[in-house]
C-alpha atoms as a PDB file:
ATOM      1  CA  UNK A   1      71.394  15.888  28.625  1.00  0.00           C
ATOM      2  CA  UNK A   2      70.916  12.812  27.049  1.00  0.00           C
ATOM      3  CA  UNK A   3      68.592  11.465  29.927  1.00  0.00           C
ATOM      4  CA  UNK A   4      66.429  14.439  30.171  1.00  0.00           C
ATOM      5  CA  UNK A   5      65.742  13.779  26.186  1.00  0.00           C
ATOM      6  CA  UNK A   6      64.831  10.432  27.148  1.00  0.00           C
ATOM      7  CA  UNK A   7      62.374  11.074  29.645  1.00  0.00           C
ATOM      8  CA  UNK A   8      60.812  13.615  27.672  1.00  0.00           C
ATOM      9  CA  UNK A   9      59.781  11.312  24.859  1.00  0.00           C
ATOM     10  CA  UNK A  10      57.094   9.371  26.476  1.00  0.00           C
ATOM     11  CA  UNK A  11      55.178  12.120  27.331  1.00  0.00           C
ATOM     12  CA  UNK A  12      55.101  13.420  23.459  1.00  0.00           C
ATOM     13  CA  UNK A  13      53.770  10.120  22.353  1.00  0.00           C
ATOM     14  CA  UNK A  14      50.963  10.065  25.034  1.00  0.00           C
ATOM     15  CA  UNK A  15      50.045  13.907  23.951  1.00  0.00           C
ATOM     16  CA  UNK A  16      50.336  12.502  20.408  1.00  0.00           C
ATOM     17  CA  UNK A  17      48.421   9.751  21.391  1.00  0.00           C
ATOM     18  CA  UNK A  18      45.710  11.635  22.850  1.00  0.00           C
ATOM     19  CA  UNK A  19      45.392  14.040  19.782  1.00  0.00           C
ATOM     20  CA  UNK A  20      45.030  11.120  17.639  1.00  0.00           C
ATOM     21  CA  UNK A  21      42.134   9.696  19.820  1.00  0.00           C
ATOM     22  CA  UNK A  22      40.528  13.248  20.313  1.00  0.00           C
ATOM     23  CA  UNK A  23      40.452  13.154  16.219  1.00  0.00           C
ATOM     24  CA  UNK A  24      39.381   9.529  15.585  1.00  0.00           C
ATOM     25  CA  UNK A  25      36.444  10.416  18.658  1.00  0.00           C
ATOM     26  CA  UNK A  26      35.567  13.550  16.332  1.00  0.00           C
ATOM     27  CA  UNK A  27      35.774  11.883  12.847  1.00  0.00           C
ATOM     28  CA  UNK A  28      33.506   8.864  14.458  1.00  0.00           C
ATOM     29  CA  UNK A  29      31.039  11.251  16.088  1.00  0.00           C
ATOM     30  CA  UNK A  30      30.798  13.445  12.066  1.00  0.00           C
ATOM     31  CA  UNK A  31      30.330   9.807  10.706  1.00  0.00           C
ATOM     32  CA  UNK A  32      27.917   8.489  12.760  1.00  0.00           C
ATOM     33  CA  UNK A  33      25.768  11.773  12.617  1.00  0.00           C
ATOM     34  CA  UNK A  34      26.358  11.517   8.918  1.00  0.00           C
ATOM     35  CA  UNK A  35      24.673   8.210   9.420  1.00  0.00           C
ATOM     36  CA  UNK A  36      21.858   9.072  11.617  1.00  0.00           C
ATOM     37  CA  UNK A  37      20.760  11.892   9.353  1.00  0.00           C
ATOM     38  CA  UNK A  38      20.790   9.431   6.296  1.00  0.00           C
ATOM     39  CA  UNK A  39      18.582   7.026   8.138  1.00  0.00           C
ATOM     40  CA  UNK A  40      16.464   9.627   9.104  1.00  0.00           C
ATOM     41  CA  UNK A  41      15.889  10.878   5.597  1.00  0.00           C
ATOM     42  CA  UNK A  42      13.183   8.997   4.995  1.00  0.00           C
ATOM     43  CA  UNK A  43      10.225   8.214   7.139  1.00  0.00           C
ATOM     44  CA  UNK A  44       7.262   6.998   5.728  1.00  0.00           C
ATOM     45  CA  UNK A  45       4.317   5.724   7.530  1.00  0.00           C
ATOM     46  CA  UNK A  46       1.058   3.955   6.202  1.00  0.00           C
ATOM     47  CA  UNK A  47      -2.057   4.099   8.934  1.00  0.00           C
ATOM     48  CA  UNK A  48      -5.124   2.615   7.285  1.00  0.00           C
ATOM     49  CA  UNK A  49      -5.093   3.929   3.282  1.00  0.00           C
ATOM     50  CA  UNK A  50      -3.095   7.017   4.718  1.00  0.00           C
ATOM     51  CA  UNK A  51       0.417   7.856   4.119  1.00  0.00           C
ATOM     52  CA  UNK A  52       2.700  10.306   6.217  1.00  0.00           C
ATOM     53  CA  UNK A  53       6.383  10.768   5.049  1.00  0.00           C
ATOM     54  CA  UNK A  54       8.910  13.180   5.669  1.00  0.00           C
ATOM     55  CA  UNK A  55      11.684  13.416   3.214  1.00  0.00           C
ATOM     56  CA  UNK A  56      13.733  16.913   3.268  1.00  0.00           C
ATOM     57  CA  UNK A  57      16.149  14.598   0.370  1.00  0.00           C
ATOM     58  CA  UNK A  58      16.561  11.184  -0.729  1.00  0.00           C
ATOM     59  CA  UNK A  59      17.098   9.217  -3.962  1.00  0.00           C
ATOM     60  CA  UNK A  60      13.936   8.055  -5.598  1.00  0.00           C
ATOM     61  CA  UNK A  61      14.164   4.331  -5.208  1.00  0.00           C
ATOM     62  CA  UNK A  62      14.766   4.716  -1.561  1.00  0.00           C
ATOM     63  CA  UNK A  63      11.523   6.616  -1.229  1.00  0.00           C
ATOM     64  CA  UNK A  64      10.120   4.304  -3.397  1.00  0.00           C
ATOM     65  CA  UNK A  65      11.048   1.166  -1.616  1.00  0.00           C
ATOM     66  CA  UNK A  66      10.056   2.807   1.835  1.00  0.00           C
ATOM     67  CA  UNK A  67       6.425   2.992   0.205  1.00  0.00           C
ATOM     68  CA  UNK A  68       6.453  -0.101  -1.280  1.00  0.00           C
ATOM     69  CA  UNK A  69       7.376  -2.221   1.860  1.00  0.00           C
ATOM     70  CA  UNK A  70       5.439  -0.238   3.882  1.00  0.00           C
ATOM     71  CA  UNK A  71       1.901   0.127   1.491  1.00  0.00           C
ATOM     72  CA  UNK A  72       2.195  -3.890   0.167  1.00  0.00           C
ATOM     73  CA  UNK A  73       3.224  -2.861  -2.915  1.00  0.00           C
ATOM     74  CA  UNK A  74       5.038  -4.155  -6.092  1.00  0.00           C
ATOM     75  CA  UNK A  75       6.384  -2.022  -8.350  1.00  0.00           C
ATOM     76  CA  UNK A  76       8.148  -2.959 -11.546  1.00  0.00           C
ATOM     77  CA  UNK A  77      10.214   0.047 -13.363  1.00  0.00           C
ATOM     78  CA  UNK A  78      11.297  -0.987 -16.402  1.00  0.00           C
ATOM     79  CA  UNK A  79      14.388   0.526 -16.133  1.00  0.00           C
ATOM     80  CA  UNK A  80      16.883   2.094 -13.363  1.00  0.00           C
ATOM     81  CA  UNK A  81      14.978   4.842 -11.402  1.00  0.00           C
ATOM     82  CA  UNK A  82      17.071   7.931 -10.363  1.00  0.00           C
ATOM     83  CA  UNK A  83      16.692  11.129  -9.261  1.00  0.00           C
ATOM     84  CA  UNK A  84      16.489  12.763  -5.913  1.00  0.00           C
ATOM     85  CA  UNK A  85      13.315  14.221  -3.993  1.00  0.00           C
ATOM     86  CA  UNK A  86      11.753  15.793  -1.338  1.00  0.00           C
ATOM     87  CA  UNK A  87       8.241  15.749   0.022  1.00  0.00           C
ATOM     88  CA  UNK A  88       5.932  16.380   3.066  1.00  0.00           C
ATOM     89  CA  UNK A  89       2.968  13.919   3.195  1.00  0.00           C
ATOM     90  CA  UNK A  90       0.067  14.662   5.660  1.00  0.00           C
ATOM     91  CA  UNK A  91      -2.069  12.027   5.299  1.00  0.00           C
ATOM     92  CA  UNK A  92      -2.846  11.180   1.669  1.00  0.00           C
ATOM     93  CA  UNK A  93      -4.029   8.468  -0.139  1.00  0.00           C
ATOM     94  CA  UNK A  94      -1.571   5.210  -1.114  1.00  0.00           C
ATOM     95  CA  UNK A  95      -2.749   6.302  -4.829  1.00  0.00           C
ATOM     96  CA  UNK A  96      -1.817   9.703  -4.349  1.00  0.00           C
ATOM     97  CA  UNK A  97       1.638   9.025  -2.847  1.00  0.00           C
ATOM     98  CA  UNK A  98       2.487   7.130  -5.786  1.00  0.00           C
ATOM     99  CA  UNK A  99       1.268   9.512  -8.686  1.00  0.00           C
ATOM    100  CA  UNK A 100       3.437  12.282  -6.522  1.00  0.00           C
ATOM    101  CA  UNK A 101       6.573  10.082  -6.578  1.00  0.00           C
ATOM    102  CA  UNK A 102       5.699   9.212 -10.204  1.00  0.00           C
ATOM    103  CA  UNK A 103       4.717  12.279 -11.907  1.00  0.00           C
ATOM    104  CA  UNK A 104       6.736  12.535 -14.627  1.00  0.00           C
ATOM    105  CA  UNK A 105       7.006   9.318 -15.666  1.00  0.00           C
ATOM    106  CA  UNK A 106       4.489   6.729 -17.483  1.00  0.00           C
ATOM    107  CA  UNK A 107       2.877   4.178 -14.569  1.00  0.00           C
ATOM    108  CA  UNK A 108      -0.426   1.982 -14.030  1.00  0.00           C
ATOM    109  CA  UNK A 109      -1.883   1.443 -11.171  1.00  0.00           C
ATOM    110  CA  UNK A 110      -2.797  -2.441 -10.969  1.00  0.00           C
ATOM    111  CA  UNK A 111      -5.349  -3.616  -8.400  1.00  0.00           C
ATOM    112  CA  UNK A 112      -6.611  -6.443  -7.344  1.00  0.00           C
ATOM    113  CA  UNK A 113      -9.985  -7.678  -6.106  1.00  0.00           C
ATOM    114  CA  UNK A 114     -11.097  -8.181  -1.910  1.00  0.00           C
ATOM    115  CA  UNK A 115     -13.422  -9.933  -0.506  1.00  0.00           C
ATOM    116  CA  UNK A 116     -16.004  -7.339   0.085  1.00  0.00           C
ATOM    117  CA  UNK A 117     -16.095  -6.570  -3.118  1.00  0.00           C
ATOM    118  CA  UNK A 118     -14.047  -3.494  -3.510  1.00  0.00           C
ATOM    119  CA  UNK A 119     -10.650  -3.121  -5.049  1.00  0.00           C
ATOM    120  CA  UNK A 120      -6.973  -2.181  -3.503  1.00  0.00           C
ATOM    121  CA  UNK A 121      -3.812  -1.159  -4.894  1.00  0.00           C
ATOM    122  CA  UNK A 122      -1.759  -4.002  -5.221  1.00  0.00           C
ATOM    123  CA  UNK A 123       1.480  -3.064  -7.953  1.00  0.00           C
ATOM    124  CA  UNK A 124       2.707  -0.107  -9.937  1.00  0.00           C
ATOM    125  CA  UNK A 125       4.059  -0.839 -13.430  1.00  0.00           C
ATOM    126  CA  UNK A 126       6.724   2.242 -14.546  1.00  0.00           C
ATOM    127  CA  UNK A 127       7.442   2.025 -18.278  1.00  0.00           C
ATOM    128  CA  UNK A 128      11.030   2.786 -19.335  1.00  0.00           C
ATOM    129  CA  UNK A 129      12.455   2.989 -22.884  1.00  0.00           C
ATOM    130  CA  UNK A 130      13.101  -0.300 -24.672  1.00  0.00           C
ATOM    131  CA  UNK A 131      14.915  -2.825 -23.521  1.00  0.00           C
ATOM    132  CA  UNK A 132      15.930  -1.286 -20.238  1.00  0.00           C
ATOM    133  CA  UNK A 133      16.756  -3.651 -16.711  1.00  0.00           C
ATOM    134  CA  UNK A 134      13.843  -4.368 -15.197  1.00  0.00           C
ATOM    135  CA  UNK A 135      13.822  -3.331 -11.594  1.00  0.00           C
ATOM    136  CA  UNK A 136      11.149  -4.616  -8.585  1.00  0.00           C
ATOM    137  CA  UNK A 137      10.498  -2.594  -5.352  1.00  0.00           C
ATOM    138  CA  UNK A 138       8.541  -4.437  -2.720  1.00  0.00           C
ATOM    139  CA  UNK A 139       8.692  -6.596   0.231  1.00  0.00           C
ATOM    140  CA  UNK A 140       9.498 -10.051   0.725  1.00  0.00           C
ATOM    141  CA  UNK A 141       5.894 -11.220   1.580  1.00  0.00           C
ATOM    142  CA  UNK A 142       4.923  -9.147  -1.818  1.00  0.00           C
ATOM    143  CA  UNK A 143       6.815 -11.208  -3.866  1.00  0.00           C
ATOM    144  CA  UNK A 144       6.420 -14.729  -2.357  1.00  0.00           C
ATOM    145  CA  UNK A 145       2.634 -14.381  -2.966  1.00  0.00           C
ATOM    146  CA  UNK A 146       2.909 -13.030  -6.411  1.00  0.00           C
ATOM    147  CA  UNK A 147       5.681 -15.219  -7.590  1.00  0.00           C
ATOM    148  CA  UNK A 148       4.317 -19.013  -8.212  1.00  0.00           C
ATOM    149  CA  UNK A 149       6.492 -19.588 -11.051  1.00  0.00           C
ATOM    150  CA  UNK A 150       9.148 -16.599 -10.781  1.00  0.00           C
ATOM    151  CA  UNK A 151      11.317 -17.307 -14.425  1.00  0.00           C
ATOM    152  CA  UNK A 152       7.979 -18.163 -16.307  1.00  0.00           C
ATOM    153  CA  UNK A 153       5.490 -15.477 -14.785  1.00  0.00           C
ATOM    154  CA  UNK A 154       8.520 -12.928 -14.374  1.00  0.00           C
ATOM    155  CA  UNK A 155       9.576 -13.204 -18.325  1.00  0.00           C
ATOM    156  CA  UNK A 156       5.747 -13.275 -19.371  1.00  0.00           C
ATOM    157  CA  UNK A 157       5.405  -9.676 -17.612  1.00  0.00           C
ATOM    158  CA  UNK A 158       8.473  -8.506 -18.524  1.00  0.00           C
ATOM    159  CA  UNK A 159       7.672  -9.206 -22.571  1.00  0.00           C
ATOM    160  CA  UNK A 160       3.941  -7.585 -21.596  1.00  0.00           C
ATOM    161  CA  UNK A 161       4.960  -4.402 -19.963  1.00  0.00           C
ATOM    162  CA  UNK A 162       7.752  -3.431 -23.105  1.00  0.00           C
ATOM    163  CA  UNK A 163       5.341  -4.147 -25.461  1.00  0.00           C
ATOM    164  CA  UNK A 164       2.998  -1.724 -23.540  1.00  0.00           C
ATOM    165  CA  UNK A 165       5.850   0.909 -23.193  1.00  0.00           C
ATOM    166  CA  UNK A 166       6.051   0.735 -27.004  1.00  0.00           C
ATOM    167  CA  UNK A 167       2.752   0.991 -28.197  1.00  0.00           C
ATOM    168  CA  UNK A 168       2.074   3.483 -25.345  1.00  0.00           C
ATOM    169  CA  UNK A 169       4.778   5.769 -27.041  1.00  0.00           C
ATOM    170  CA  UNK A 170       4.105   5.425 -30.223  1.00  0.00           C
ATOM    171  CA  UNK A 171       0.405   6.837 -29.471  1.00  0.00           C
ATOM    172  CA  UNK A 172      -1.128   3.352 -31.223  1.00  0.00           C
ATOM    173  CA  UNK A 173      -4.165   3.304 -28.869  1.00  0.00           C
ATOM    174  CA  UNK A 174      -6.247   0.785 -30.759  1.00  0.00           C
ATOM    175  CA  UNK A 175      -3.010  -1.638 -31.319  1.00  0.00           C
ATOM    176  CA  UNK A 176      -3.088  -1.399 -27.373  1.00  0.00           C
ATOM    177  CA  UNK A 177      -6.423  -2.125 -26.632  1.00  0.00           C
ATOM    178  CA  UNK A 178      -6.288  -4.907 -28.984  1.00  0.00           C
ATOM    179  CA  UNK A 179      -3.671  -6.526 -27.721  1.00  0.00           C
ATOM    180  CA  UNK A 180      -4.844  -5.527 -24.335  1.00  0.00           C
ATOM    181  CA  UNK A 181      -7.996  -7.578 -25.307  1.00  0.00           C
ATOM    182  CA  UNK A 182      -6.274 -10.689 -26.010  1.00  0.00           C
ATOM    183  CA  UNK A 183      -4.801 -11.581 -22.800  1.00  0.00           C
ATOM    184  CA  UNK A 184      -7.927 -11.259 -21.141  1.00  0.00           C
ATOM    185  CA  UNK A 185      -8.169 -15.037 -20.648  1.00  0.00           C
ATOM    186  CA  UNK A 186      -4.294 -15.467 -19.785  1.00  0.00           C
ATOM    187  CA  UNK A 187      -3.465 -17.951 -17.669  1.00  0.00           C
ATOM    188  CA  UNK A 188      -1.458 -15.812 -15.452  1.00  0.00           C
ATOM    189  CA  UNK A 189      -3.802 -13.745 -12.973  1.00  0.00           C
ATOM    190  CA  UNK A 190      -1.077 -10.912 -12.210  1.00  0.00           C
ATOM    191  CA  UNK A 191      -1.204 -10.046 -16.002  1.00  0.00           C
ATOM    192  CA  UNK A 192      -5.083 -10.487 -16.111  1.00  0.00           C
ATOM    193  CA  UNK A 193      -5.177  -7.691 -13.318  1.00  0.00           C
ATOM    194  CA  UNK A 194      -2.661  -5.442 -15.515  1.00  0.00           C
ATOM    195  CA  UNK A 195      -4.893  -6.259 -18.491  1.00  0.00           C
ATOM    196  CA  UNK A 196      -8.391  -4.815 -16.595  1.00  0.00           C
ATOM    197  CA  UNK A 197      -6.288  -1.889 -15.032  1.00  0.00           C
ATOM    198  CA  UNK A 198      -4.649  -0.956 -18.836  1.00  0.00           C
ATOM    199  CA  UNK A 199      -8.252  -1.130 -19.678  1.00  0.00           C
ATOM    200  CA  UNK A 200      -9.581   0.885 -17.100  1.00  0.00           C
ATOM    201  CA  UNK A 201      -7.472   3.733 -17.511  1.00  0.00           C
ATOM    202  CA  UNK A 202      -7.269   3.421 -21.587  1.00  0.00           C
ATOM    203  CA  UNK A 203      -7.948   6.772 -23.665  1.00  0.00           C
ATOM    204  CA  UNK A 204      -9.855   4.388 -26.290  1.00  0.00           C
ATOM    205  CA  UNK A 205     -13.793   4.614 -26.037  1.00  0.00           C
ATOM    206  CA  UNK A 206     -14.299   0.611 -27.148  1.00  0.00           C
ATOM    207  CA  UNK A 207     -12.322   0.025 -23.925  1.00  0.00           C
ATOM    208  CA  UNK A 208     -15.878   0.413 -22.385  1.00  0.00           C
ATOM    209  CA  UNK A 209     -17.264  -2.025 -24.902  1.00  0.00           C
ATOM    210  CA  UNK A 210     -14.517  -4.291 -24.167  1.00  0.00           C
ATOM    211  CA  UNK A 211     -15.527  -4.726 -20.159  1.00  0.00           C
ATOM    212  CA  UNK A 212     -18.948  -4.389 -21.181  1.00  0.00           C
ATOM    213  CA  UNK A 213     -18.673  -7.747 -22.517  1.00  0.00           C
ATOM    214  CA  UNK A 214     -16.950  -9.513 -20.055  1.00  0.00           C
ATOM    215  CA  UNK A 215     -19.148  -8.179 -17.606  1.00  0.00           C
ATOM    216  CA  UNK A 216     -22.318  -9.878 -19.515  1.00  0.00           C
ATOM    217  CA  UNK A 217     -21.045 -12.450 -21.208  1.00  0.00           C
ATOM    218  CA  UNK A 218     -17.796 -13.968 -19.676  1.00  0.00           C
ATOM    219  CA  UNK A 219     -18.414 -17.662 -18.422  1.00  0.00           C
ATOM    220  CA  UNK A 220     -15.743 -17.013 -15.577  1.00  0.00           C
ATOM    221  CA  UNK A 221     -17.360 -15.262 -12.516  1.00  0.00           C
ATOM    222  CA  UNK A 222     -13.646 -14.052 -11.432  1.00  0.00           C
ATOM    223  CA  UNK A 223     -13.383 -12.177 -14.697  1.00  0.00           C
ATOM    224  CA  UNK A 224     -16.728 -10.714 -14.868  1.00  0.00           C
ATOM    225  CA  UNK A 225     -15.796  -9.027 -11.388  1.00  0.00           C
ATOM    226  CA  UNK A 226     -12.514  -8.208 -12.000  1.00  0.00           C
ATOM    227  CA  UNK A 227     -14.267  -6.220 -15.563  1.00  0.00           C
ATOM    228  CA  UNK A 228     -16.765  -4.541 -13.478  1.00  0.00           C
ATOM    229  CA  UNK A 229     -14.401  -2.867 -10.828  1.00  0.00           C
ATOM    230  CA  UNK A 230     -12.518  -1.289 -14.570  1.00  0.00           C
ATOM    231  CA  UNK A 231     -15.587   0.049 -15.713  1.00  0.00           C
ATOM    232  CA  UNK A 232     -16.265   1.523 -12.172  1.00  0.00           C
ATOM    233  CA  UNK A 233     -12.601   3.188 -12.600  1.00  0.00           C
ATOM    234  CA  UNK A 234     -13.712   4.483 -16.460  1.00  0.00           C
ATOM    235  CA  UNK A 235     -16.691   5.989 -15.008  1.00  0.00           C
ATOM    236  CA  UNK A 236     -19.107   7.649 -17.170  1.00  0.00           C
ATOM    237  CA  UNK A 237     -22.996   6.907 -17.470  1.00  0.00           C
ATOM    238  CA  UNK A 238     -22.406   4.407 -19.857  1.00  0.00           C
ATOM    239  CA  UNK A 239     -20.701   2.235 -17.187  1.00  0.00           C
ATOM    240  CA  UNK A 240     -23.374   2.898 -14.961  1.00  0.00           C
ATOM    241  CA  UNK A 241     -25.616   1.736 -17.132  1.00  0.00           C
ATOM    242  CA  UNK A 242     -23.591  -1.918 -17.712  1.00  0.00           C
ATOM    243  CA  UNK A 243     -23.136  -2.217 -14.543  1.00  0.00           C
ATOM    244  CA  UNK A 244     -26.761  -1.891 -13.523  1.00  0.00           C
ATOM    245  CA  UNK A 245     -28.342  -4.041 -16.575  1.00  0.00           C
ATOM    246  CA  UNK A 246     -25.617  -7.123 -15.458  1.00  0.00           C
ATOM    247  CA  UNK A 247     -27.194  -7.176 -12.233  1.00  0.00           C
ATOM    248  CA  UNK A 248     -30.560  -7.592 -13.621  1.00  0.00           C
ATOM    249  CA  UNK A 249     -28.879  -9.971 -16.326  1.00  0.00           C
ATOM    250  CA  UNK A 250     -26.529 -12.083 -13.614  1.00  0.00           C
ATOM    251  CA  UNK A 251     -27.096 -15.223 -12.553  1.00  0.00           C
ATOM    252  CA  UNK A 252     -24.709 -16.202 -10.102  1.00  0.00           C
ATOM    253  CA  UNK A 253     -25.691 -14.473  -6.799  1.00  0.00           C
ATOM    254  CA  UNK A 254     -21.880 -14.110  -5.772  1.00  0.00           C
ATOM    255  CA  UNK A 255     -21.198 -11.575  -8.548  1.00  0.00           C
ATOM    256  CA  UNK A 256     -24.508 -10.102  -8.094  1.00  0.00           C
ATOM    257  CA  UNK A 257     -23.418  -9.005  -4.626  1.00  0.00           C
ATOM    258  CA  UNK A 258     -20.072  -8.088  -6.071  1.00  0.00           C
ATOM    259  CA  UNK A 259     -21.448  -6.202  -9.269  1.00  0.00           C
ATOM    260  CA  UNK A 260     -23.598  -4.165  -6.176  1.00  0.00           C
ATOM    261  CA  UNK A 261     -20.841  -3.567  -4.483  1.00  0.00           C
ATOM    262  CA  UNK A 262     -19.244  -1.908  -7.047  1.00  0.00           C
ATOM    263  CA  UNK A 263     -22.300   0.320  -8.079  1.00  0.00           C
ATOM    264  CA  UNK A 264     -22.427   1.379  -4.475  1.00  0.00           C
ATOM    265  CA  UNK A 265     -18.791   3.275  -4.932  1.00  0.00           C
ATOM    266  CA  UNK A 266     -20.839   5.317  -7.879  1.00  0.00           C
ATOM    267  CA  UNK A 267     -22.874   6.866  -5.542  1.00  0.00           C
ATOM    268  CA  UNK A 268     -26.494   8.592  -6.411  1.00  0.00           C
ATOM    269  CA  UNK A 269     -26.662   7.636 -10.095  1.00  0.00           C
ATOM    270  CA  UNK A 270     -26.985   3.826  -8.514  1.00  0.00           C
ATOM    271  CA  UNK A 271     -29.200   4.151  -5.886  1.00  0.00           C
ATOM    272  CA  UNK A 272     -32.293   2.882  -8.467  1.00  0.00           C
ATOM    273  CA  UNK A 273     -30.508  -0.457  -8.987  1.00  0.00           C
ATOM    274  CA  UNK A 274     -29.624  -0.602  -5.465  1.00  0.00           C
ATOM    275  CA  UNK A 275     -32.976  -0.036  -4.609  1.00  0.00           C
ATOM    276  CA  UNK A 276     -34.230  -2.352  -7.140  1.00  0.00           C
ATOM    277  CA  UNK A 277     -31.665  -5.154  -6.076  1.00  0.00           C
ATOM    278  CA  UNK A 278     -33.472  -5.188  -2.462  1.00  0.00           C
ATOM    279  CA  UNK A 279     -36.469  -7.027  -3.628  1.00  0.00           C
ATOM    280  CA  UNK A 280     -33.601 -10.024  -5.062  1.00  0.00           C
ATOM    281  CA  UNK A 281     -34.839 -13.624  -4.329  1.00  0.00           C
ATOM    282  CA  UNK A 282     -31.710 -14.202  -3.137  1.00  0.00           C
ATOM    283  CA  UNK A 283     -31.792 -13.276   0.758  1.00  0.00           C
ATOM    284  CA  UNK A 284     -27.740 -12.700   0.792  1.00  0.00           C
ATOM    285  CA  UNK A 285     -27.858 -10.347  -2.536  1.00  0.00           C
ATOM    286  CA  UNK A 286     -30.624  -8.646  -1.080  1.00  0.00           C
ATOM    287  CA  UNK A 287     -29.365  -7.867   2.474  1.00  0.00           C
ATOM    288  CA  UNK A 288     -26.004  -6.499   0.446  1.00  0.00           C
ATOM    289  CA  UNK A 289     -27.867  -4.324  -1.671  1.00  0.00           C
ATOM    290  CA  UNK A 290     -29.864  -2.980   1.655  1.00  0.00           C
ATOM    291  CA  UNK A 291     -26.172  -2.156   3.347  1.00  0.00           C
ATOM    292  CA  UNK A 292     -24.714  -0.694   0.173  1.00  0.00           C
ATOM    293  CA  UNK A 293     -28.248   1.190  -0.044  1.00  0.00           C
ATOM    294  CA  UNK A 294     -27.814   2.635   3.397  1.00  0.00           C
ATOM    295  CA  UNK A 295     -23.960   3.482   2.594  1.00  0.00           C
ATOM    296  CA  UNK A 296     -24.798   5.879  -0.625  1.00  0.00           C
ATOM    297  CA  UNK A 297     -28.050   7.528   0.657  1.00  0.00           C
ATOM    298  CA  UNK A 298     -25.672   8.173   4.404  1.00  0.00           C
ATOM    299  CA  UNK A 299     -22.903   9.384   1.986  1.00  0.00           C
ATOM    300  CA  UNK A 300     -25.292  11.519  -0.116  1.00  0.00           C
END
């Protein structure tokens, strides 16, 4: 009796054996579909200046890290960002993408200049409340190229974007754009590019009056640019009208191209200065304002 007990044994710790294994298989199959379906929560895709995503759930700063690595973006939220959300993209614009992420919350679009003149989305400033952790979304390239000086240029923006967040909610508009105007000329060309995008997007009508002067009276060509893509962003007939008497006014035949270049993004309200601009001594400024010419009467 005692034998037959015996041999029976092994063969209950090999079933047992088996039925752990069956539930270790099961429990590592659940898992790794668990797994699979979190990495495929989020697919985003940028072709061109055209994003695709499909996200049936995800937390917010996984989107928005997806977007930023995969648009060249840096984004700085002052604060932690949370929240979950879902979204079908077919094809929109970078811009677009981000004020759908963003819609509830205060942001700025900062661009920066290229070299046909034009302007592309470089970084995304999201204000938070106070004194709030700072946190940065973007790829490794991103930040080597922006990041010269990381503690100086990173506590310089940091101080820059609270005291925007403030003034921004205590609705002091011309406290803004006046400390807006003062950093201009700062030394530090990421907050230069946050100063002409504030600008461009301000509520305040001396805003205009503000570029306006750059544009025609700024010794640096860079800045002068960089002022003229704003007021292209402002809009209005006003900026039209800046824009076209600095190309008459400009002397520098770089920024003449470059202040034509941005007029041709106006469209038909420019095509007199464009026109004009084709008679230019200089033979470069005049072959661009030919192009640009041919661009806005095609478009129109």
């Amino acid at each position: 009796m005692t034998r037959s007990r015996l041999r029976r044994w092994p063969s209950l710790e090999l079933l047992l054996l088996a039925v752990v294994a069956v539930l270790t298989f099961a429990t590592s199959v659940v898992a790794n579909d668990s797994d699979m379906k979190s990495r495929t929560q989020i697919s985003v895709i940028v072709e061109g200046a055209r994003v695709y995503a499909e996200v049936p759930g995800a937390n917010l700063s996984e989107v928005l890290k997806a977007l930023a690595d995969k648009a060249g973006l840096h984004i700085v939220w002052g604060g932690s960002p949370s929240g979950t959300v879902a979204l079908q993209w077919r094809g929109i614009t970078v811009e677009d993408a981000v004020h759908d992420l963003l819609r509830t919350k205060d942001h700025l679009l900062v661009y920066e200049s290229t070299a046909s003149g034009g302007s592309i989305l470089a970084e995304v400033w999201v204000f938070g409340e106070g004194d709030e952790p700072v946190t940065e979304f973007g790829g490794e390239n991103v930040a080597r190229r922006e990041r010269a000086e990381e503690d100086t240029l990173t506590a310089a923006r940091r101080e820059l974007m609270q005291l925007v967040a403030e003034l921004r909610q205590k609705g002091d508009v011309a406290q803004l754009t006046r400390r807006l105007r003062e950093r201009i000329h700062d030394p530090d060309l990421q907050i230069r590019k946050f100063v002409f995008s504030a600008l461009a997007e301000s509520l305040d009508p001396s805003a205009t009056d503000i570029l306006a002067h750059v544009v025609r009276d700024d010794p640096d060509p860079r800045l002068r640019r960089m002022a003229a893509s704003a007021l292209r962003k402002r809009g209005g007939a006003e900026s039209v009208a800046v824009l076209a008497r600095a190309v008459s006014e400009e002397q520098d035949p770089e920024v003449r191209q470059a202040l034509l270049k941005t007029l041709g993004r106006v469209g038909e309200a420019a095509e007199s200065t464009l026109s004009d601009a084709t008679n230019d001594p200089d033979p470069t400024v005049a072959r661009t304002a030919r192009r640009v010419l041919r661009r806005v009467m095609d478009r129109d």
